[in-house]
C-alpha atoms as a PDB file:
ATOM      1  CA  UNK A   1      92.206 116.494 113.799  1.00  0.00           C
ATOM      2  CA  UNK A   2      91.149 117.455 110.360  1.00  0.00           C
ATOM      3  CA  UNK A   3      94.478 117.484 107.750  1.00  0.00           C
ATOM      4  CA  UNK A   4      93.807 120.858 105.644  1.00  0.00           C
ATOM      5  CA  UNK A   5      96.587 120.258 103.423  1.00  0.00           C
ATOM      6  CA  UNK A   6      96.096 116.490 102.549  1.00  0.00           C
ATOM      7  CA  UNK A   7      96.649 115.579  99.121  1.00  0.00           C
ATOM      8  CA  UNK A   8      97.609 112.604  96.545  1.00  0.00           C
ATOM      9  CA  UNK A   9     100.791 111.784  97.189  1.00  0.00           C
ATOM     10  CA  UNK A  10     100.787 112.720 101.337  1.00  0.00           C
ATOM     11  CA  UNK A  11     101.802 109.127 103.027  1.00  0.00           C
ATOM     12  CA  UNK A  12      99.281 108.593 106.063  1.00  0.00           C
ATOM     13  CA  UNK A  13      98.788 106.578 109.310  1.00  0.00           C
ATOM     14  CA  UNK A  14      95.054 105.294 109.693  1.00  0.00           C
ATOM     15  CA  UNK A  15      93.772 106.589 113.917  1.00  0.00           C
ATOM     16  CA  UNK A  16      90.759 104.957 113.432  1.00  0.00           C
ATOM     17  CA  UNK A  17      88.738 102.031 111.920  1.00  0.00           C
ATOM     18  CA  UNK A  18      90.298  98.351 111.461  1.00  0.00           C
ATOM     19  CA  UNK A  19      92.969  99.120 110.000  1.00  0.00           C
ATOM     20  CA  UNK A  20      94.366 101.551 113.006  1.00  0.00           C
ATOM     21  CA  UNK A  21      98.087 102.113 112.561  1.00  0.00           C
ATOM     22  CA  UNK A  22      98.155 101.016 108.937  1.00  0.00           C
ATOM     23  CA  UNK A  23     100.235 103.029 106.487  1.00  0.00           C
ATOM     24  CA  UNK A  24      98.514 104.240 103.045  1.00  0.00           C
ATOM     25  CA  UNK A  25      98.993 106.545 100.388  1.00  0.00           C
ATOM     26  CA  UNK A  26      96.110 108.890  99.427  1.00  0.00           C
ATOM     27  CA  UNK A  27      95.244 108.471  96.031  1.00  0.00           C
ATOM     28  CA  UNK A  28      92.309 110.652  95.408  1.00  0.00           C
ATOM     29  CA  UNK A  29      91.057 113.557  97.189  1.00  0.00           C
ATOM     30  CA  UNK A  30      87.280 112.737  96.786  1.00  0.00           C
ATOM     31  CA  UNK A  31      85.950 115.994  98.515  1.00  0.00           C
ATOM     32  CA  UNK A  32      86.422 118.435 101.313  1.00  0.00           C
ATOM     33  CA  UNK A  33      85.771 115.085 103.941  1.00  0.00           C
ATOM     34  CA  UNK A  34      86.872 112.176 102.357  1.00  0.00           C
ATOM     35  CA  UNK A  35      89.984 110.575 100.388  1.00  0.00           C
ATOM     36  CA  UNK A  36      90.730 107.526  99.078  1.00  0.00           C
ATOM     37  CA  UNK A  37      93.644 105.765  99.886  1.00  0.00           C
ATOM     38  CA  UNK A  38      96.174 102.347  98.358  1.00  0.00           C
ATOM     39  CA  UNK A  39      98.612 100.196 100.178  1.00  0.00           C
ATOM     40  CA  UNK A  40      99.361  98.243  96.937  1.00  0.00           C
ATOM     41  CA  UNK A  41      98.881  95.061  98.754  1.00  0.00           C
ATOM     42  CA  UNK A  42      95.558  94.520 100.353  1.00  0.00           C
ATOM     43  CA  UNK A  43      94.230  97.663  99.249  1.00  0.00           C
ATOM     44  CA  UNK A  44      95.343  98.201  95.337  1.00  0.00           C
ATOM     45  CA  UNK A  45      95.218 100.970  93.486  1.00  0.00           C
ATOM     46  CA  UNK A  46      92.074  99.683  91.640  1.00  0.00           C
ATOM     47  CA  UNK A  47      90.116  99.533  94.893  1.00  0.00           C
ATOM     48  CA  UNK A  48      91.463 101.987  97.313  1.00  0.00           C
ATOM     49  CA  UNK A  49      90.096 102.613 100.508  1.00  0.00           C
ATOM     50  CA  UNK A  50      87.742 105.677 101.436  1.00  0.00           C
ATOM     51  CA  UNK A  51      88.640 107.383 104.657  1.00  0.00           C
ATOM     52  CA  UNK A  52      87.792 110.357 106.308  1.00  0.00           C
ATOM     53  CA  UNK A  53      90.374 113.061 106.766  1.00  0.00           C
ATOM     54  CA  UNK A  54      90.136 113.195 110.326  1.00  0.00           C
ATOM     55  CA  UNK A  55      90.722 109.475 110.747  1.00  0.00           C
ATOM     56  CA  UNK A  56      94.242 110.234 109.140  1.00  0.00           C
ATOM     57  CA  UNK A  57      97.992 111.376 110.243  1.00  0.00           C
ATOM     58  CA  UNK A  58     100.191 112.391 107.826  1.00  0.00           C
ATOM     59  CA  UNK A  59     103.490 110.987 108.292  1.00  0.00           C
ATOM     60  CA  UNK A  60     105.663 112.243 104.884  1.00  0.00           C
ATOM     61  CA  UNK A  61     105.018 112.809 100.958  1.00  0.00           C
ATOM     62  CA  UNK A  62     105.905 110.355  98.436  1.00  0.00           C
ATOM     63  CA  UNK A  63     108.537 111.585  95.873  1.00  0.00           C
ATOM     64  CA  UNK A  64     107.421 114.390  93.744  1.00  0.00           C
ATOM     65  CA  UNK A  65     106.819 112.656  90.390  1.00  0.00           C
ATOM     66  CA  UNK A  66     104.535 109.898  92.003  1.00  0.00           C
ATOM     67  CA  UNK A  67     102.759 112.879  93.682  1.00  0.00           C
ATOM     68  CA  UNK A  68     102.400 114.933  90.589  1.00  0.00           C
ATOM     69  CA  UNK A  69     100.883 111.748  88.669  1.00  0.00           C
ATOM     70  CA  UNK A  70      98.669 111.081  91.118  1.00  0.00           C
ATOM     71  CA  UNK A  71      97.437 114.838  91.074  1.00  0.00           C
ATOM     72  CA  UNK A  72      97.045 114.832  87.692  1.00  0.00           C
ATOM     73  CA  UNK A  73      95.022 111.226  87.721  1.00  0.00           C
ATOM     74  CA  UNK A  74      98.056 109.345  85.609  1.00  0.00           C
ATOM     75  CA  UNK A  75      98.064 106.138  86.182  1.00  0.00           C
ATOM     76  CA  UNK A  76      99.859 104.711  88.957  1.00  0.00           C
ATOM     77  CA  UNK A  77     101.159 100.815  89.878  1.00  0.00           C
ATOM     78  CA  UNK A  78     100.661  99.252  93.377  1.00  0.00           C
ATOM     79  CA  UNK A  79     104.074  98.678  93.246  1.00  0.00           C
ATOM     80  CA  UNK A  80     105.261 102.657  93.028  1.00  0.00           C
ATOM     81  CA  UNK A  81     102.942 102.894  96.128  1.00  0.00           C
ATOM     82  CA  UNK A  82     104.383  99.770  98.058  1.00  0.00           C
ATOM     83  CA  UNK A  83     108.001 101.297  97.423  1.00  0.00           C
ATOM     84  CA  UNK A  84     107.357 104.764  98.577  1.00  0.00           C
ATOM     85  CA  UNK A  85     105.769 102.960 102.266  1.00  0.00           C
ATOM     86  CA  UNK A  86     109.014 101.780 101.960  1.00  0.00           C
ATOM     87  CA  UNK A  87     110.696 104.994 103.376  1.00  0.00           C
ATOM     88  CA  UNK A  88     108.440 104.640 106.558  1.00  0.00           C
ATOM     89  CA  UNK A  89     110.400 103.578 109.150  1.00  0.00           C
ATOM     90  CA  UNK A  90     110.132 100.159 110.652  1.00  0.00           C
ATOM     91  CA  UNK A  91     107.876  99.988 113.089  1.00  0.00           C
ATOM     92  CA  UNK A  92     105.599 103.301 112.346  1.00  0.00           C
ATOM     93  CA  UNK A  93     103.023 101.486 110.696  1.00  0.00           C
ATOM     94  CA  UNK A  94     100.930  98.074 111.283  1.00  0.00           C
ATOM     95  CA  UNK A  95     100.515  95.467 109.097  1.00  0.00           C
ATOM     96  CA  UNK A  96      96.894  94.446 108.471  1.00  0.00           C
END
C-alpha cells in the first residue's frame, strides 16, 4: 500500500505500529521508504516520528502555505500542525 505521491504537507493515518489510527502530518520526506512525521503534541516538530510509507493513509493536505514551507524546510510550529489535524473529522483519527 505504498503512497507514491506522499509529501510534506499530505495529512496521514498511521495502519501500523503503536500508534495505529493516529493522525500526523509528514514533515520530511527522508527517502524513497521512509518519512518523518509531527502531531505537535506528543510528537513535535523537533522530534518527529519516522514511518514507513506503506504504514501510512493519506487522508487530506494541509493548506498550501504550510505545505510549501514545509517543502522548502522553513520552519514550522507544532501549533500550525495541531490546527491543520484540526480539519480531520472527529472520530477519523485516535488519540495516543
Amino acid at each position: 500500500m505504498d503512497q507514491p505521491g506522499l509529501r510534506p504537507g499530505a495529512i496521514v493515518r498511521s495502519l501500523a505500529g503503536r500508534d495505529l489510527g493516529s493522525c500526523y502530518v509528514v514533515v520530511r520526506v527522508v527517502d524513497e521508504r521512509f518519512v518523518t512525521v509531527a502531531n505537535g503534541r506528543r510528537r513535535p516538530v523537533a522530534r518527529p516520528k519516522l514511518k514507513n510509507r506503506r504504514h501510512l493513509e493519506v487522508l487530506g493536505w494541509a493548506d498550501a502555505s504550510l505545505a510549501l514551507r514545509l517543502e522548502r524546510g522553513a520552519k514550522v510550529t507544532d501549533e500550525e500542525i495541531v490546527k491543520a489535524l484540526e480539519t480531520i473529522p472527529a472520530g477519523v483519527c485516535e488519540e495516543v
